[in-house]
Protein backbone atom coordinates (compact mmCIF):
# COMPACT_ATOMS: atom_id res chain seq x y z
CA UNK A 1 -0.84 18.04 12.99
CA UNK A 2 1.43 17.09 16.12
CA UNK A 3 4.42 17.98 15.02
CA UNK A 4 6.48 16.04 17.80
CA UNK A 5 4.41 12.95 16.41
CA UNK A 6 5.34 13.53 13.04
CA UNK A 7 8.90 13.35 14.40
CA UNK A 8 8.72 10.22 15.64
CA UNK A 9 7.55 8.57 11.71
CA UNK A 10 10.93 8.40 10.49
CA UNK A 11 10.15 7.89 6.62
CA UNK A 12 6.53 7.87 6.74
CA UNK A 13 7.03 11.81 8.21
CA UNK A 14 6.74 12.55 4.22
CA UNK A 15 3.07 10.64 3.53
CA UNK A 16 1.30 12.35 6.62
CA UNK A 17 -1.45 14.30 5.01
CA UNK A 18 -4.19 14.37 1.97
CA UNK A 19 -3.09 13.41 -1.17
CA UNK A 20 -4.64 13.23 -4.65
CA UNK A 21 -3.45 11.68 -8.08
CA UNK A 22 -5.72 11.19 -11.36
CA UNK A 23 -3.02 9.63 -13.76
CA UNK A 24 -2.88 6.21 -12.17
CA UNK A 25 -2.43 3.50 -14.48
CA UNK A 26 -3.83 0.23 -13.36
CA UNK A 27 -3.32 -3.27 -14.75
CA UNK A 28 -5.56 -5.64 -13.34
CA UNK A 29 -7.35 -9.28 -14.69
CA UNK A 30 -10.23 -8.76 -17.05
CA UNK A 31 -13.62 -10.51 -16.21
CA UNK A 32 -12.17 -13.35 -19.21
CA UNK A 33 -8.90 -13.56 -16.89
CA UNK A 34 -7.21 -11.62 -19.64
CA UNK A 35 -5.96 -8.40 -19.33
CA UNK A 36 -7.22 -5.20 -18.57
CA UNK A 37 -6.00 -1.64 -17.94
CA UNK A 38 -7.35 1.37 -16.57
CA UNK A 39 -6.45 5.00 -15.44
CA UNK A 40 -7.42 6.07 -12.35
CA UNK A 41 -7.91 8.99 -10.05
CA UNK A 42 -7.55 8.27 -6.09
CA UNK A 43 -7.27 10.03 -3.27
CA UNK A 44 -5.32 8.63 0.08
CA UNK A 45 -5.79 9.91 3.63
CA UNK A 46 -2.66 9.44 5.75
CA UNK A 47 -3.51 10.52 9.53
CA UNK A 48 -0.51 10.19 12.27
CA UNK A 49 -0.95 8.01 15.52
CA UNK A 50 1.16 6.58 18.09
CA UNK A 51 3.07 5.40 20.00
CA UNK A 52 2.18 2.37 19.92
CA UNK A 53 3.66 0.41 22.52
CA UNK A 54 4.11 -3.63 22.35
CA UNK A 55 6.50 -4.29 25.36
CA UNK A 56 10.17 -3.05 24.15
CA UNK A 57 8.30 -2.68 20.86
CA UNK A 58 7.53 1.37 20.19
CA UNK A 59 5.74 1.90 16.61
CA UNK A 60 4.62 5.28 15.19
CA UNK A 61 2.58 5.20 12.56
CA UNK A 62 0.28 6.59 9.85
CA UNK A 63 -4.25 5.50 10.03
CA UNK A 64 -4.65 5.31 6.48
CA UNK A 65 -7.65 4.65 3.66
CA UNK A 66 -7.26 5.07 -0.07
CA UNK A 67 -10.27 5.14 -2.41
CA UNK A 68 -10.06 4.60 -6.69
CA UNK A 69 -11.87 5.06 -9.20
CA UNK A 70 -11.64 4.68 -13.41
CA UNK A 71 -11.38 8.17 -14.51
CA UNK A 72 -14.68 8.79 -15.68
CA UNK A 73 -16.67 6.46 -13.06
CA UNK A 74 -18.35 7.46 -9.62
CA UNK A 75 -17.97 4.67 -8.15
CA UNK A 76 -15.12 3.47 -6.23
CA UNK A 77 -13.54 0.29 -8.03
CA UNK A 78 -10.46 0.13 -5.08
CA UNK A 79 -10.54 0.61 -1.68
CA UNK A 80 -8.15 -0.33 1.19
CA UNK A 81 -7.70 0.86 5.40
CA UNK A 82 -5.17 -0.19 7.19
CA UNK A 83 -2.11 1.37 8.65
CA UNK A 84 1.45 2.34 7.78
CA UNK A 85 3.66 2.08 10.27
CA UNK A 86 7.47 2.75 11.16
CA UNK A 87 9.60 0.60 13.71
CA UNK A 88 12.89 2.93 14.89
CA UNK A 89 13.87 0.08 17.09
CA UNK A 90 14.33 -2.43 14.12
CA UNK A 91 14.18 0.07 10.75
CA UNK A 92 11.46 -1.59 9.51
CA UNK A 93 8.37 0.04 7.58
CA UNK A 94 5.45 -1.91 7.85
CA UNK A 95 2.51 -1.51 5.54
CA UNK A 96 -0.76 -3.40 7.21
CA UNK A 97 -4.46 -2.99 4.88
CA UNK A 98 -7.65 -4.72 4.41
CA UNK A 99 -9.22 -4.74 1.14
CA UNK A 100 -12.73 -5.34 0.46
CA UNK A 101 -12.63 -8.38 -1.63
CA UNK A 102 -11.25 -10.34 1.13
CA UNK A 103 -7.79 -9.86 1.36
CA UNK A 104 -4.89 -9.23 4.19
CA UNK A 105 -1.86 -8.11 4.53
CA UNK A 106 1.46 -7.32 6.29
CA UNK A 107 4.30 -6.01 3.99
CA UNK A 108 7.62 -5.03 5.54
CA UNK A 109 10.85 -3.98 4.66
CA UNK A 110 13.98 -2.07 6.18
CA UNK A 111 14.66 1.63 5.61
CA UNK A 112 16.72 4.79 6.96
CA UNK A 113 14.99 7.51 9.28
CA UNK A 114 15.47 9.67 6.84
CA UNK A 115 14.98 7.59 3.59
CA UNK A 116 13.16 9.06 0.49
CA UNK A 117 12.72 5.74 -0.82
CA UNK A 118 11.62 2.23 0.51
CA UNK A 119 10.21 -0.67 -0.74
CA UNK A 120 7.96 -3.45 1.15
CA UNK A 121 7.17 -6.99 0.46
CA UNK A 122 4.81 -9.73 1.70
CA UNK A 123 4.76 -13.06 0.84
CA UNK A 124 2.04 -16.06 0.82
CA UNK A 125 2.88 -18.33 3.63
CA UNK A 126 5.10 -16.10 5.51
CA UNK A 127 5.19 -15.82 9.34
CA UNK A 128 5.99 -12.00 9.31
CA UNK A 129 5.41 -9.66 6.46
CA UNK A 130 2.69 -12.34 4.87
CA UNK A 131 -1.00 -12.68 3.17
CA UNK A 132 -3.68 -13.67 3.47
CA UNK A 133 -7.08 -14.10 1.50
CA UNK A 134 -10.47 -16.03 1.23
CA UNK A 135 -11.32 -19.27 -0.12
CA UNK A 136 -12.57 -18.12 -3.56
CA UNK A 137 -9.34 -15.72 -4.40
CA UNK A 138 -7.04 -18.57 -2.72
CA UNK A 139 -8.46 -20.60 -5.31
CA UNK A 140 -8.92 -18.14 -8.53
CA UNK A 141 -6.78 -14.96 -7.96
CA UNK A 142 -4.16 -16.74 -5.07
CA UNK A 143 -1.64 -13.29 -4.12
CA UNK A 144 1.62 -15.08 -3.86
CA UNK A 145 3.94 -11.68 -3.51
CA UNK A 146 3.22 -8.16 -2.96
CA UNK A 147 5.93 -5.53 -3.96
CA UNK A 148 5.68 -2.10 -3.03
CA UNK A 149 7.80 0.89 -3.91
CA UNK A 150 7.69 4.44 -2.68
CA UNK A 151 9.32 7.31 -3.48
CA UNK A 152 9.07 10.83 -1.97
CA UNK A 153 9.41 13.86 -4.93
CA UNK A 154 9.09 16.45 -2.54
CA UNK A 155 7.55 17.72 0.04
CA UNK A 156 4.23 17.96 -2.01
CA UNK A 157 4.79 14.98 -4.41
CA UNK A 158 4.91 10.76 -3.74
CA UNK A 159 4.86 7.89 -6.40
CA UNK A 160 4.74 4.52 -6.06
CA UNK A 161 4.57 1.39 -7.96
CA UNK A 162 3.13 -1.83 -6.49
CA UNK A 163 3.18 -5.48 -7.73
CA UNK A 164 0.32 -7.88 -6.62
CA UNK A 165 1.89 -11.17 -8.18
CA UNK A 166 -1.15 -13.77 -8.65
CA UNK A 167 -1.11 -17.43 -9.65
CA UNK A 168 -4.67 -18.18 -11.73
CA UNK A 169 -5.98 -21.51 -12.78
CA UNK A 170 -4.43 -22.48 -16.61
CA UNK A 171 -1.59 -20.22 -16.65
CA UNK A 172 1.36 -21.27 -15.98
CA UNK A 173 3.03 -17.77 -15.48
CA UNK A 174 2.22 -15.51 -12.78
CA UNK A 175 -0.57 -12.58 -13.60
CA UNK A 176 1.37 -9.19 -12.47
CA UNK A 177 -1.66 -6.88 -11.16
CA UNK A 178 0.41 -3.59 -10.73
CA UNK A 179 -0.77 -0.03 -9.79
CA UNK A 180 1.07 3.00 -9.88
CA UNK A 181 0.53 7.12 -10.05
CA UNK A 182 2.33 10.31 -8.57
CA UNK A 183 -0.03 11.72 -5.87
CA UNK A 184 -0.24 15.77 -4.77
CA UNK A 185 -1.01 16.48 -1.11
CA UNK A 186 -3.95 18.78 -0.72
CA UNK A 187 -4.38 18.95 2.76
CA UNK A 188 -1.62 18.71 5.40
C-alpha cells in the first residue's frame, strides 16, 4: 500500500486493509416482521484512493465492499460497496454505500486525525449526511436514522456497532436493526 496515501486518511489510516470477523451478531426483522437474530461471519475489503479533489474540497478515502453471511450458510445474506471517506479540511468522516435491496446512503460525522473512535449518522430527509431507499422499503421497512460506531483495538483489531432505526406499518415504536462484531485484518 502507498504509504504517503495512507497518510493522508486521517482516522480511516486504521481500516485500510482485509479484515475478517465470524462472531457478528445481527438483529434484523423476521419474514412475520417480528424479530430475528443471527450470527454472522463477514469479511470487509478496505482499499485506499485519493485525492479526491472537489474545488477547495480535498477527500482521501477508503473503496470499500463488505460481504455476510449466517454462520453456517454459503450464501451471502448482506452485502454493501461504497466508500469511506475522510475530509481534513472540515474533520468530517463520511461513510457513502449501496446496498442491494435498494438502499442509499451518506452518513457523516466529525472526528480527530488521529481519533480511535468515531461515530456517523444519516438521517431520512436530510440534505447532507441523508437516505435514501425504494418505494417498497419507503413503504414497509422506511430507514429513518442510521448510527454508526467504530472503534479501533489495535492495529490488527476494529469493532463496530451500527443502528438502522426503521419505522414498519402497525408499530408504533421504531424496529432497531443493529449489527455489530470485532473484525481481524488478514491482509494489509
Amino acid at each position: 500500500m502507498d504509504s504517503d496515501l495512507i497518510k493522508q486518511l486521517g482516522p480511516l489510516a486504521a481500516l485500510a486493509g482485509v479484515w475478517e470477523g465470524d462472531k457478528g451478531a445481527d438483529v434484523a426483522p423476521s419474514d412475520d416482521r417480528g424479530t430475528e437474530q443471527n450470527q454472522f461471519r463477514e469479511r470487509m475489503t478496505f482499499e485506499p484512493m485519493g485525492p479526491v479533489r472537489n474545488h477547495e474540497q480535498v477527500l482521501y478515502g477508503l473503496r470499500y465492499a463488505t460481504v455476510a453471511r449466517r454462520i453456517g450458510e454459503r450464501d451471502p445474506f448482506h452485502e454493501e460497496v461504497g466508500y469511506w471517506l475522510w475530509d481534513p479540511g472540515e474533520g468530517q468522516v463520511l461513510r457513502c454505500f449501496i446496498v442491494p435491496r435498494g438502499v442509499a446512503l451518506i452518513a457523516g460525522g466529525t472526528a480527530a486525525p488521529a481519533a480511535t473512535t468515531f461515530t456517523l449518522v444519516a438521517e431520512a430527509g436530510s440534505d447532507t449526511y441523508g437516505i435514501c431507499s425504494n418505494r417498497f422499503l419507503d413503504k414497509e421497512f422506511k430507514t429513518v436514522r442510521y448510527e454508526l460506531t467504530v472503534t479501533v483495538l489495535d492495529q490488527n483489531r476494529f469493532h463496530y456497532k451500527e443502528d438502522t432505526q426503521l419505522r414498519m406499518p402497525g408499530r408504533p415504536d421504531l424496529f432497531h436493526h443493529t449489527d455489530e462484531n470485532t473484525l481481524t485484518r488478514v491482509m494489509g
